[in-house]
N, C-alpha and C. Protein backbone atom coordinates (compact mmCIF):
# COMPACT_ATOMS: atom_id res chain seq x y z
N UNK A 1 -26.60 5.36 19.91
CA UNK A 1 -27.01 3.97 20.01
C UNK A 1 -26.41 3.15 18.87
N UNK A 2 -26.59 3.70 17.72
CA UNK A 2 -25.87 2.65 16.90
C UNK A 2 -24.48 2.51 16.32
N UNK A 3 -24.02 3.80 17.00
CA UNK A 3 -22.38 4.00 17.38
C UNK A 3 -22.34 2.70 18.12
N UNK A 4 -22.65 2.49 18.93
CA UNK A 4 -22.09 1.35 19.91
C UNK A 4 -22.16 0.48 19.56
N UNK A 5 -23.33 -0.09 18.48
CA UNK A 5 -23.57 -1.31 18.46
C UNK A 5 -22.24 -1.57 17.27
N UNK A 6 -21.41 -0.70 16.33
CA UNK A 6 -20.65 -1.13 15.61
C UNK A 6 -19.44 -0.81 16.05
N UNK A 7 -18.94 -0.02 17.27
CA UNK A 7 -17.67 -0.07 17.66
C UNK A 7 -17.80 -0.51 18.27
N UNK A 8 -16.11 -1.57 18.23
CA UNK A 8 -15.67 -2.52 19.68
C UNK A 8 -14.78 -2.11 20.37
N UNK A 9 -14.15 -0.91 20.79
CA UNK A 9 -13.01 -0.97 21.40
C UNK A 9 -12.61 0.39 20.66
N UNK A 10 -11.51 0.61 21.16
CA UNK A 10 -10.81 2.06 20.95
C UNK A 10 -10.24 2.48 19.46
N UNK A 11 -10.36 3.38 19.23
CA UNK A 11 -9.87 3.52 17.48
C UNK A 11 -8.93 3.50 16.79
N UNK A 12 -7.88 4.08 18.08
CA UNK A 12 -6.63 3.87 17.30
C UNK A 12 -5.86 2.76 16.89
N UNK A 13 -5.90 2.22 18.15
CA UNK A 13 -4.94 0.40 17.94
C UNK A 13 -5.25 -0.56 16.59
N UNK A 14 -7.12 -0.24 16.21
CA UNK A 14 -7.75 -0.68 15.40
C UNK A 14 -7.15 0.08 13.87
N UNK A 15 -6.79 1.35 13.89
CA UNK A 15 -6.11 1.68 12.77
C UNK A 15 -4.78 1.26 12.65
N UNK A 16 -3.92 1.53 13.87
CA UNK A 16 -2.67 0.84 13.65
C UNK A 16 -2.47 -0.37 12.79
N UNK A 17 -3.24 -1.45 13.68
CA UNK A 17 -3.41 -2.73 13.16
C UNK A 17 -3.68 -2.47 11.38
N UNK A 18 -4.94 -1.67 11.36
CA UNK A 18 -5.36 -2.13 10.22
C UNK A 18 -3.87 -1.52 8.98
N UNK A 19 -3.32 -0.65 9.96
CA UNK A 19 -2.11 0.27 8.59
C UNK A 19 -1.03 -0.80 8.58
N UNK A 20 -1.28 -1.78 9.63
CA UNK A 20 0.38 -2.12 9.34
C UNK A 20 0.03 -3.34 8.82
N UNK A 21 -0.69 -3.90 8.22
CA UNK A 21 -1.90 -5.02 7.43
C UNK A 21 -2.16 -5.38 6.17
N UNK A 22 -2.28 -3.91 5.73
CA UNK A 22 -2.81 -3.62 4.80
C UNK A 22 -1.74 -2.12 3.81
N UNK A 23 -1.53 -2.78 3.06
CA UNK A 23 -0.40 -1.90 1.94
C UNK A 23 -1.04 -2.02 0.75
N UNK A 24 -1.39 -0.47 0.03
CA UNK A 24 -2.96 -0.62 -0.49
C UNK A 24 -1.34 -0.53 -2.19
N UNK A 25 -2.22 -0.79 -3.19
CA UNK A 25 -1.80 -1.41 -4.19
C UNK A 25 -0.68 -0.18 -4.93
N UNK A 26 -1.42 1.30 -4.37
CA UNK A 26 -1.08 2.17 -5.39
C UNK A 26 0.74 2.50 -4.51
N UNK A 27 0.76 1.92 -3.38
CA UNK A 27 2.32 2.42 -2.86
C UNK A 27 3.34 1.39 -3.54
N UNK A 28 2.86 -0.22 -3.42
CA UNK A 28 3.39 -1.05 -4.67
C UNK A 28 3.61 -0.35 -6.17
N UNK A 29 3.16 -0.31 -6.66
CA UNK A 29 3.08 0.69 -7.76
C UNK A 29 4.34 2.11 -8.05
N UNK A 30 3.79 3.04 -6.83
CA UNK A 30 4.69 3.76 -6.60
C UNK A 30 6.38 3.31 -6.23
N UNK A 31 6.44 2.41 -5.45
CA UNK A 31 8.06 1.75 -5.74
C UNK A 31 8.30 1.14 -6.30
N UNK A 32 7.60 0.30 -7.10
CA UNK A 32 7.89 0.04 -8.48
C UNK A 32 8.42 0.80 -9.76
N UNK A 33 7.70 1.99 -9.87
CA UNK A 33 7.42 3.07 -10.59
C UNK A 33 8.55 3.45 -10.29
N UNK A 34 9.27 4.04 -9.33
CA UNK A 34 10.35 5.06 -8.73
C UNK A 34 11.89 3.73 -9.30
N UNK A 35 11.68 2.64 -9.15
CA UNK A 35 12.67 1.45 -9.82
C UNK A 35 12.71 1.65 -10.92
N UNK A 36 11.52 1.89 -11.65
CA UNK A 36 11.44 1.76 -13.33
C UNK A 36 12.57 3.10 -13.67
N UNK A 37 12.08 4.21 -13.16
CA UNK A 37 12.32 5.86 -13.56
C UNK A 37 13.77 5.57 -13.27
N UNK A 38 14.46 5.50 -11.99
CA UNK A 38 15.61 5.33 -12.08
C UNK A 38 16.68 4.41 -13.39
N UNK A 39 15.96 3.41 -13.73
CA UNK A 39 16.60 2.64 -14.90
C UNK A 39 16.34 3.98 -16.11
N UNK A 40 15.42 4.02 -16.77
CA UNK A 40 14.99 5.02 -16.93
C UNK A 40 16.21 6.80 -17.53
N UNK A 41 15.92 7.14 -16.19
CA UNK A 41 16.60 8.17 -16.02
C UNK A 41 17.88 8.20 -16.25
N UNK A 42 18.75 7.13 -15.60
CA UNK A 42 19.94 6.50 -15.62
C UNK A 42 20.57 6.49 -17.63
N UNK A 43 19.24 6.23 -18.10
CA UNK A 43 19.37 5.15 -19.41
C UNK A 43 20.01 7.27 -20.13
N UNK A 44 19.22 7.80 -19.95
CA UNK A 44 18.24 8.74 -20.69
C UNK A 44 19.29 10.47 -19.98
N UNK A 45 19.84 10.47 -19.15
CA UNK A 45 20.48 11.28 -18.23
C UNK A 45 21.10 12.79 -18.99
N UNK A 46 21.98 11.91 -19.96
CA UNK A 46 22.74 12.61 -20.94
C UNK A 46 21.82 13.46 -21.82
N UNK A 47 20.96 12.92 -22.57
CA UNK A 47 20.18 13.66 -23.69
C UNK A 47 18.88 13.88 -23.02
N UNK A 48 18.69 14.21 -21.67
CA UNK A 48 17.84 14.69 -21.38
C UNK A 48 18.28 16.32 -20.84
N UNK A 49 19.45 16.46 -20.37
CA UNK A 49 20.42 17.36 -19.77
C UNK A 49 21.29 17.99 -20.59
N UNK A 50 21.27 17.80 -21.92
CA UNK A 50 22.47 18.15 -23.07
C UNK A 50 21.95 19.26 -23.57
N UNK A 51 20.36 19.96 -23.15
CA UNK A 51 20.28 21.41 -23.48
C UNK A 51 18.86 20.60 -24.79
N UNK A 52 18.83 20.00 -25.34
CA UNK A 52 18.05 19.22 -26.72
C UNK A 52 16.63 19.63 -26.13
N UNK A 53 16.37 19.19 -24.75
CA UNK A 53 14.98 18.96 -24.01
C UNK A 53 14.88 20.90 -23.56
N UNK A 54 13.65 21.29 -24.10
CA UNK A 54 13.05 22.54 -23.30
C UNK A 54 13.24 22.68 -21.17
N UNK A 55 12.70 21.71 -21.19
CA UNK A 55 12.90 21.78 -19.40
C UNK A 55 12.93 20.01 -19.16
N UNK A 56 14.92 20.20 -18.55
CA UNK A 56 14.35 18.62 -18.39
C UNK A 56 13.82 18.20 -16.77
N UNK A 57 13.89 18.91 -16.24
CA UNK A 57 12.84 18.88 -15.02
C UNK A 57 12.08 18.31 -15.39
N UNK A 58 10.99 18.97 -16.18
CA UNK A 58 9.69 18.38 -16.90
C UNK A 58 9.53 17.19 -17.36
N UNK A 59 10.17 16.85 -17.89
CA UNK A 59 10.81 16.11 -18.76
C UNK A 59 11.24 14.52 -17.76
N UNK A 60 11.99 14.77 -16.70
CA UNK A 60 12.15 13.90 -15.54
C UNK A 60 10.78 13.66 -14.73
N UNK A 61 9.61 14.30 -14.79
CA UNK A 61 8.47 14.24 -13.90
C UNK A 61 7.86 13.75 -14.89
N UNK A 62 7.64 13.57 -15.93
CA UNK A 62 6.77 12.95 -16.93
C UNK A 62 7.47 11.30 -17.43
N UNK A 63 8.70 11.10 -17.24
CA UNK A 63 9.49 9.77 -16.80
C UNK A 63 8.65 9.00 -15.93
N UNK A 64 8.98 9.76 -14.77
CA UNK A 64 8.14 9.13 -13.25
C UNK A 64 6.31 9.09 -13.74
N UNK A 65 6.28 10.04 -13.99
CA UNK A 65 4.41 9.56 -14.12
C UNK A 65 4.10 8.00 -14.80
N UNK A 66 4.84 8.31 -16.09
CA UNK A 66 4.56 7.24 -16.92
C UNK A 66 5.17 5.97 -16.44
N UNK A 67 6.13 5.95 -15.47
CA UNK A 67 6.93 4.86 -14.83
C UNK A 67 5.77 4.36 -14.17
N UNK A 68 5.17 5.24 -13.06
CA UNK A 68 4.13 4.68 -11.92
C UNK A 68 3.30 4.47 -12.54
N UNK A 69 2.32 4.62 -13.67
CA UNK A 69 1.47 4.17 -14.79
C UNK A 69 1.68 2.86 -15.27
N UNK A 70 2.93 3.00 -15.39
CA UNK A 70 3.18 1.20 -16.34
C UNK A 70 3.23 0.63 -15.27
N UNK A 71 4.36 1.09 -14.03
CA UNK A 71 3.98 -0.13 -12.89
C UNK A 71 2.79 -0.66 -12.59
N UNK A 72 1.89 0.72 -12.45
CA UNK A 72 0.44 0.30 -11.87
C UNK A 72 -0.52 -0.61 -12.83
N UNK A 73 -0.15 -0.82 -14.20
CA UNK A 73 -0.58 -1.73 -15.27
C UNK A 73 0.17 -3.30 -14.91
N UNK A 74 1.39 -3.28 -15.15
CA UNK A 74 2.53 -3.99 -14.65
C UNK A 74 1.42 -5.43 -13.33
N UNK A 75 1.67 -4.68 -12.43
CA UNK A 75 0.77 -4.80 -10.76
C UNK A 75 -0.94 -5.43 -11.19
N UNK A 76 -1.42 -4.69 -11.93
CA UNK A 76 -2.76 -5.03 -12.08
C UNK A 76 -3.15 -6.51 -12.89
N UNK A 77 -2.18 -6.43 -14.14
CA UNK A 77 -1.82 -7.72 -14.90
C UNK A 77 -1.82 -8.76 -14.28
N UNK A 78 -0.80 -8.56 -13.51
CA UNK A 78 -0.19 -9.85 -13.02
C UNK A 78 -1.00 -10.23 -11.79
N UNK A 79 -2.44 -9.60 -11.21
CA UNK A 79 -2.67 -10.11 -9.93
C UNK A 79 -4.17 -10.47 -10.99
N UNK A 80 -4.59 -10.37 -12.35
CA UNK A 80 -5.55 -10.54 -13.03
C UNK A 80 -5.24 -11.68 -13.44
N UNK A 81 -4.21 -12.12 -13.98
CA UNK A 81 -3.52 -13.68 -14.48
C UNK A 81 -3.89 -14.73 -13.38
């Protein structure tokens, strides 16, 4: 009974709609983040790869974290202003 009284209609179309609507903050962020790392990485390539760094794998995934971190600060700032 009170299924009905809050659905209107079929579920999926209603998610479609709502996915293609709605782009939740943290994927902003994330391509932001993945822009930053590339400058980044680009900058940093040489002396991250020259043997100096223990694992620069590691080293490249901790780039990106902190990239999508500042974006997601970056993003939050500017919609607080």
């Amino acid at each position: 009974m009170i299924a009905q009284m809050f659905h209107s209609g079929p579920f999926l179309p209603d998610l479609v709609l709502g996915a293609s609507l709605y782009f939740p903050p943290i994927f902003k962020a994330f391509l932001l983040g993945l822009f930053f790392w590339l400058i980044i990485h680009h900058l940093l390539r040489n002396w991250i790869y020259s043997g100096e760094i223990w694992h620069p794998t590691l080293m490249d995934l901790s780039i990106f974290v902190i990239s999508i971190c500042a974006a997601l600060l970056f993003i939050v700032k500017i919609v607080n202003e």
